[in-house]
Structure formats: structure tokens, C-alpha cells
Protein backbone atom coordinates (compact mmCIF):
# COMPACT_ATOMS: atom_id res chain seq x y z
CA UNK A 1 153.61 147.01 100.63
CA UNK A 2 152.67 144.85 103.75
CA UNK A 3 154.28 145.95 106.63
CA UNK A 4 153.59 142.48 108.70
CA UNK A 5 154.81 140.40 105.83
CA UNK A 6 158.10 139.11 106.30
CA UNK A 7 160.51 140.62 103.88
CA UNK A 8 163.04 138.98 101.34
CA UNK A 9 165.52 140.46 98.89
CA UNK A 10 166.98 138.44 95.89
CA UNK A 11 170.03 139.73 93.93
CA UNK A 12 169.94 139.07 90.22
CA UNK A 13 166.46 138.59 90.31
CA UNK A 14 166.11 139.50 86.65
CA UNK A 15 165.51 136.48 85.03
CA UNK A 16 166.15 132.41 86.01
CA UNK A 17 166.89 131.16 89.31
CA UNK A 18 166.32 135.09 90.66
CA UNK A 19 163.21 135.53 89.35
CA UNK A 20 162.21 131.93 89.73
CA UNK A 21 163.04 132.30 93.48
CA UNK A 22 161.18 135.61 93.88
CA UNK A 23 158.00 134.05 92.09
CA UNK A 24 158.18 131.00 94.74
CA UNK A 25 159.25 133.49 97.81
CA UNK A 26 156.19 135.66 96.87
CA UNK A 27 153.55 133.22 96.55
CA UNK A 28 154.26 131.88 100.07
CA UNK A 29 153.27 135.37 100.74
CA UNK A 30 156.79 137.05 101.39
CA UNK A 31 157.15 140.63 100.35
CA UNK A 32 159.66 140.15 97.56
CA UNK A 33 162.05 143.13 96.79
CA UNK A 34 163.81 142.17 93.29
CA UNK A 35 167.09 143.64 92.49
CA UNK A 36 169.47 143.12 89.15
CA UNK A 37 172.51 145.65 87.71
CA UNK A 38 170.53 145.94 84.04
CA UNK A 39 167.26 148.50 85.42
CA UNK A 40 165.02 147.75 82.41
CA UNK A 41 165.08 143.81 82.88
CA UNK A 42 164.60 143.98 86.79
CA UNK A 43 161.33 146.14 86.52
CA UNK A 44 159.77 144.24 83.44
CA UNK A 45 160.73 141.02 85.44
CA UNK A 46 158.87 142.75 88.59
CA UNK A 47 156.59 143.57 86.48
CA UNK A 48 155.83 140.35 85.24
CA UNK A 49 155.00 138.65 88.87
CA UNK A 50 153.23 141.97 89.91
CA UNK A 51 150.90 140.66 86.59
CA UNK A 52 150.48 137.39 88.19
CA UNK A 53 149.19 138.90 91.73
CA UNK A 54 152.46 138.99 93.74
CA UNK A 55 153.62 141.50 95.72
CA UNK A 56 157.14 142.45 94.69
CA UNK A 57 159.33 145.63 94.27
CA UNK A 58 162.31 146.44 92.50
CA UNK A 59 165.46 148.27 93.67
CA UNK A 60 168.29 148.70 91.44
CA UNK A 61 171.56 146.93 92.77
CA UNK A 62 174.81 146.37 91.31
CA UNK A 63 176.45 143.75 93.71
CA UNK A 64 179.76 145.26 93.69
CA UNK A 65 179.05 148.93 94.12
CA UNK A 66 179.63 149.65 97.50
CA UNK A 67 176.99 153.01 96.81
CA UNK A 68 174.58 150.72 95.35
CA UNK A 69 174.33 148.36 99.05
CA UNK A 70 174.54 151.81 101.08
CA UNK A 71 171.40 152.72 98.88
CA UNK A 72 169.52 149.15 99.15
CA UNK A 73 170.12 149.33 103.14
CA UNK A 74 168.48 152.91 103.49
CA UNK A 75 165.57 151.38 101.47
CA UNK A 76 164.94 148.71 103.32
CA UNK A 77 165.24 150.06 106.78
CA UNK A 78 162.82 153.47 105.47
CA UNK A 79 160.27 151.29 104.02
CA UNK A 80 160.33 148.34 106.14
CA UNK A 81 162.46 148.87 109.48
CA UNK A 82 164.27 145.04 108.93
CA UNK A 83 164.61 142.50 106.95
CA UNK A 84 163.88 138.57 107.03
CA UNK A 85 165.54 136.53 103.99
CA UNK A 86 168.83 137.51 101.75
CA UNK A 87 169.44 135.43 98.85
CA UNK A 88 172.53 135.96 97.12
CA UNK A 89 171.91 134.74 93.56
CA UNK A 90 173.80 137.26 91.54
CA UNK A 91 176.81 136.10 89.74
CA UNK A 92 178.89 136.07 86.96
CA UNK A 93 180.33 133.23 84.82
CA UNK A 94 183.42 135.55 82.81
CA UNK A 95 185.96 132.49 82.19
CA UNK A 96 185.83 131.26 78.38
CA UNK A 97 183.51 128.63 77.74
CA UNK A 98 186.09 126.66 75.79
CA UNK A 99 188.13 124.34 78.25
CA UNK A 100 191.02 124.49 76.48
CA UNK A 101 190.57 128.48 76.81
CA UNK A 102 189.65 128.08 80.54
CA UNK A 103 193.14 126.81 81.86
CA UNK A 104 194.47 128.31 85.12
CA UNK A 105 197.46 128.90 82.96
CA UNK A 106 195.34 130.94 80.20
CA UNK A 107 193.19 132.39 82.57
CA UNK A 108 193.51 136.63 82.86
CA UNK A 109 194.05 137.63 86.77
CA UNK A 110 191.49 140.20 85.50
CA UNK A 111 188.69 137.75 84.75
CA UNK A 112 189.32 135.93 88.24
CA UNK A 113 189.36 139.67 90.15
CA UNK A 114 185.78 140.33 88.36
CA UNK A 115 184.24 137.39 89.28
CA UNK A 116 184.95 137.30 92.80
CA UNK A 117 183.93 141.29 93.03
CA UNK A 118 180.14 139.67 91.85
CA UNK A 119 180.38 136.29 93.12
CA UNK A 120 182.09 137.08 96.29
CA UNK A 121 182.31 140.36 97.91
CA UNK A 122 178.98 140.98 96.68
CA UNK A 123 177.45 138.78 98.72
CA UNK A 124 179.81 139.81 102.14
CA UNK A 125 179.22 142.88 101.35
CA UNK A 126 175.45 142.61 101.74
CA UNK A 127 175.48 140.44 104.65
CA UNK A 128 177.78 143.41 106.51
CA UNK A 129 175.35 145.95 105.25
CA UNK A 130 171.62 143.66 105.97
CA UNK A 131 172.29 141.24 108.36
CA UNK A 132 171.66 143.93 111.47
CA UNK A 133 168.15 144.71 109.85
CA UNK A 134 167.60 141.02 110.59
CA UNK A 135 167.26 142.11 114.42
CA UNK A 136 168.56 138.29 115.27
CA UNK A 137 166.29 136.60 113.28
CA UNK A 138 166.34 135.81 109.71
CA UNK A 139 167.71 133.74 106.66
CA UNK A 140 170.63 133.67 104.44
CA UNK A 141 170.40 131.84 101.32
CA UNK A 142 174.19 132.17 99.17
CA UNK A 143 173.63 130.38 95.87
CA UNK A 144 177.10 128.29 95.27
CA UNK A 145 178.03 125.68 93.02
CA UNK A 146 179.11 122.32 93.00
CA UNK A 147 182.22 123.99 90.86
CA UNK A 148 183.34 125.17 94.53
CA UNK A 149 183.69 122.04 96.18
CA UNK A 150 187.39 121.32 97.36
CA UNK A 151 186.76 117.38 97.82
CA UNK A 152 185.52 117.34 93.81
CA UNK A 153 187.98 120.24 92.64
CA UNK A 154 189.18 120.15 89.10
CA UNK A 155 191.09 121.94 86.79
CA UNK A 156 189.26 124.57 84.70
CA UNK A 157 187.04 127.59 84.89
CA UNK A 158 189.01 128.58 88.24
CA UNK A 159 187.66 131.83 88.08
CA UNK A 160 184.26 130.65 88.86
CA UNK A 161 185.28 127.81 91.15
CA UNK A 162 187.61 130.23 93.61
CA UNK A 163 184.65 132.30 93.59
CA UNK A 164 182.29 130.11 94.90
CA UNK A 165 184.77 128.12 96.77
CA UNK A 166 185.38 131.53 98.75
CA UNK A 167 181.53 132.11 99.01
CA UNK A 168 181.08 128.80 100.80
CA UNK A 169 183.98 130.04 103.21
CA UNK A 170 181.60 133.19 103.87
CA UNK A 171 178.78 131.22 104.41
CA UNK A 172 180.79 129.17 106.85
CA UNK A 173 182.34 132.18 108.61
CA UNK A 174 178.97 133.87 108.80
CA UNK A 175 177.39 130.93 110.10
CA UNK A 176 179.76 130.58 113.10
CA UNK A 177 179.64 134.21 114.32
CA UNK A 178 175.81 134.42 114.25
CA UNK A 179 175.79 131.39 115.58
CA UNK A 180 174.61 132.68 118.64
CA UNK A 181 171.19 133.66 117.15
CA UNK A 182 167.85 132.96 115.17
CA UNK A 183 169.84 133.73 111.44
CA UNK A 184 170.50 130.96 109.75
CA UNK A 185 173.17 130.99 106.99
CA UNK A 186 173.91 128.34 104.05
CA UNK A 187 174.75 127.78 100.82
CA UNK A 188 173.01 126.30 97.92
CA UNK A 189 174.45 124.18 94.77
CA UNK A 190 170.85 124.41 92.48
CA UNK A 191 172.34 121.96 89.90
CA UNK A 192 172.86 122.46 86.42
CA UNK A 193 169.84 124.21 85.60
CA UNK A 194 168.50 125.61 81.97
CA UNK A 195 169.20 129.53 82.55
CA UNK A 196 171.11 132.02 80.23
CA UNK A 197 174.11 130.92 82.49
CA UNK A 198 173.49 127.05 82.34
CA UNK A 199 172.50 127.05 78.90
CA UNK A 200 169.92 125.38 77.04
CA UNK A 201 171.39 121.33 77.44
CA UNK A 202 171.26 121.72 81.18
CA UNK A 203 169.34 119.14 83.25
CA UNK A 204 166.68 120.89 85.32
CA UNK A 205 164.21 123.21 84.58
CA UNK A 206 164.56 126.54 86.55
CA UNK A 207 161.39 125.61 89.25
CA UNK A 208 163.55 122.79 90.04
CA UNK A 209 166.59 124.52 90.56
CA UNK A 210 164.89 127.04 92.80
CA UNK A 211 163.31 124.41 95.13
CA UNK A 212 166.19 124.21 97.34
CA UNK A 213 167.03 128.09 97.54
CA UNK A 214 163.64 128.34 98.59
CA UNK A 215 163.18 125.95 101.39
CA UNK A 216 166.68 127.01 102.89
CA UNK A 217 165.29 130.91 103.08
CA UNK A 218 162.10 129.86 104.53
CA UNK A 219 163.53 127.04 106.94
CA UNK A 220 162.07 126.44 110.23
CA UNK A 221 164.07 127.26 113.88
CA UNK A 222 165.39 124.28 114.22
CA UNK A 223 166.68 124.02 110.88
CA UNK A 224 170.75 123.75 109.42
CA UNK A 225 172.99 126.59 109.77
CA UNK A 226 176.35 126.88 108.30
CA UNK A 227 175.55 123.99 105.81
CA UNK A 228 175.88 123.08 101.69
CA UNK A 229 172.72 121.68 100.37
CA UNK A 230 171.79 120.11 97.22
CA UNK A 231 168.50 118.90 96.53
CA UNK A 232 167.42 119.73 100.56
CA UNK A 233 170.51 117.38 101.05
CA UNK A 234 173.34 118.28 102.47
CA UNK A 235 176.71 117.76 100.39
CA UNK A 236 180.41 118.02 101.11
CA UNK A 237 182.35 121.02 101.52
């Protein structure tokens, strides 16, 4: 581990746009620290870029265990004394695939409480826990979804849209009360990409989707804050 190197942490970084964005984060020479709820696939994932000569770590994380943050924030500040870049990729899809199925009116309270504990708290809870090991200065990246836009809101799935309709309200609320520092704060809609969550007839491949997550955790100082992005494009709320 590289003590000058600027450090990043990326939830769910297990496998598609996590991993995808931890491959492109460490070969622009971040120090990468990969975290995912299943243990076995995070460190054979880690493993996997530590084959191709990047310099990653893995920490064990379930987004939604309180113990687990409290545990990832001790790490961090032991190890590196800050932190630089927080994606927030981890999430859940738990509504039924089948529209019909995915109603509001079908839809278990249950299934919408258990998304936003992933899709939502996990990420505020991380920023409350990692965002004062930024010292002022740093980037956070919340991976959205085009599902959570209010102007294009439709019916279905509401258990992923609230979610991420309430993680773009994070993103803005973060945005305006660090707005009087270096920490940038935005979310990302990747597009429908070809992960286990987008399934195999999505449109992009996964290098693609992680272009944009990328460039917004590694953006310049005079780059957005408190923006939705698409494509390094910004899109409507």
C-alpha cells in the first residue's frame, strides 16, 4: 500500500460496474480498496486485478450494517489517515422482474424497505461515516439510475425507482452542505449495461458503463458538484 496515492473505495466491487470501476480507478494509479457483502467473490475479484498489476485491497462491507461502516472507517483512517474518492455502487434490484408482478399495488412494503436499506441508507450512511476522512477534499461518485428520474417517472419497479430517486436527493443534499469545500458530490445513471443486474440483452458493455463513474470520481477542481450525469452529460433531475 502507497501511502501518497490517493485513495478510493468502491462498494459492490465484486463483479460489473464495481469491479469494472476499481480496474479503471486503479490503473490511473489510485489505491483501490474493494468492498462487496459475499467475502469469497470480493477477494477472488481483488484478486483478479492484483493478477493484472493493480494495487487493490479488499475489506468486507455489507452496506447496511451499521458495524460493518464503523469497521471500514477504522480501516481506512489506521491504514491510510483519509480518504479521496467514495463510489457508491452497491445495490439491489428485489422487485419481480415481471411487470405485471412489479405494480405499486403488488409490490411488498418489505421489498421497498430492503432496497432502500442497500440502495439508500447505505450510501448516507457512508458519506456520514467517510466524508470527514476526506479532510475537505475529495470525490463522491453515487451510482443512480435513470429509473429515479421524477421528470421520466413511470409506473413499475417502484422499489428500485424510490430508491434511487431518494439517492439523487442525497446526492443533492450532500452537495449543498459541502458546498463550501473541495468535495465534489454527484450522481451517475451508467445506462443499461450487460451485468448480472442488467442482464445479458442490455446495451453497453460494462467498460462503457463505468466511463462516466470514473471521470466523475477523478474530476478536476473546477468540475460539477451536486449534478446527474449520463454519458459525462448532465441529465434532468
Amino acid at each position: 500500500m502507497n501511502a501518497h496515492k490517493q485513495i478510493a473505495i468502491v462498494t459492490g466491487a465484486n463483479r460489473g460496474l464495481g469491479l469494472e470501476t476499481s480496474r479503471q480507478l486503479a490503473q490511473r494509479g489510485y489505491q483501490v480498496v474493494m468492498t462487496s457483502r459475499s467475502v469469497e467473490k470480493g477477494r477472488g475479484a481483488a484478486e483478479k486485478l492484483k493478477k493484472e498489476g493493480l494495487d487493490v485491497v479488499y475489506f468486507p462491507l455489507d452496506v447496511s450494517n451499521p458495524a460493518h461502516i464503523r469497521q471500514l472507517e477504522h480501516f481506512i483512517e489506521k491504514e491510510f489517515g483519509r480518504l479521496d474518492v467514495l463510489v457508491n455502487n452497491a445495490g439491489v434490484f428485489l422487485d419481480p422482474r415481471d411487470p405485471a408482478a412489479a405494480s405499486l399495488f403488488n409490490t411488498e412494503i418489505d421489498i421497498i424497505r430492503d432496497t432502500f436499506e442497500t440502495n439508500t441508507l447505505g450510501p448516507l450512511m457512508l458519506a456520514q461515516a467517510l466524508v470527514p476522512l476526506m479532510r475537505g477534499e475529495g470525490r463522491v461518485v453515487n451510482v443512480s439510475s435513470g429509473m429515479g428520474q421524477l421528470s421520466e417517472m413511470n409506473g413499475g419497479w417502484p422499489g428500485y425507482r424510490l430508491s434511487k430517486t431518494a439517492l439523487n436527493a442525497v446526492t443533492r443534499i450532500l452537495a449543498d452542505e459541502l458546498a463550501n469545500t473541495q468535495i465534489k458530490v454527484n450522481s451517475v445513471c451508467p445506462g443499461w449495461v450487460k451485468t448480472d443486474m442488467g442482464g445479458p440483452d442490455a446495451e453497453r458493455p460494462v467498460e462503457q458503463g463505468a466511463e462516466t463513474i470514473v471521470w466523475l470520481a477523478t474530476l478536476p477542481e473546477d468540475g460539477p458538484s451536486g449534478g446527474f450525469f449520463r454519458d459525462k452529460q448532465p441529465i434532468v433531475w
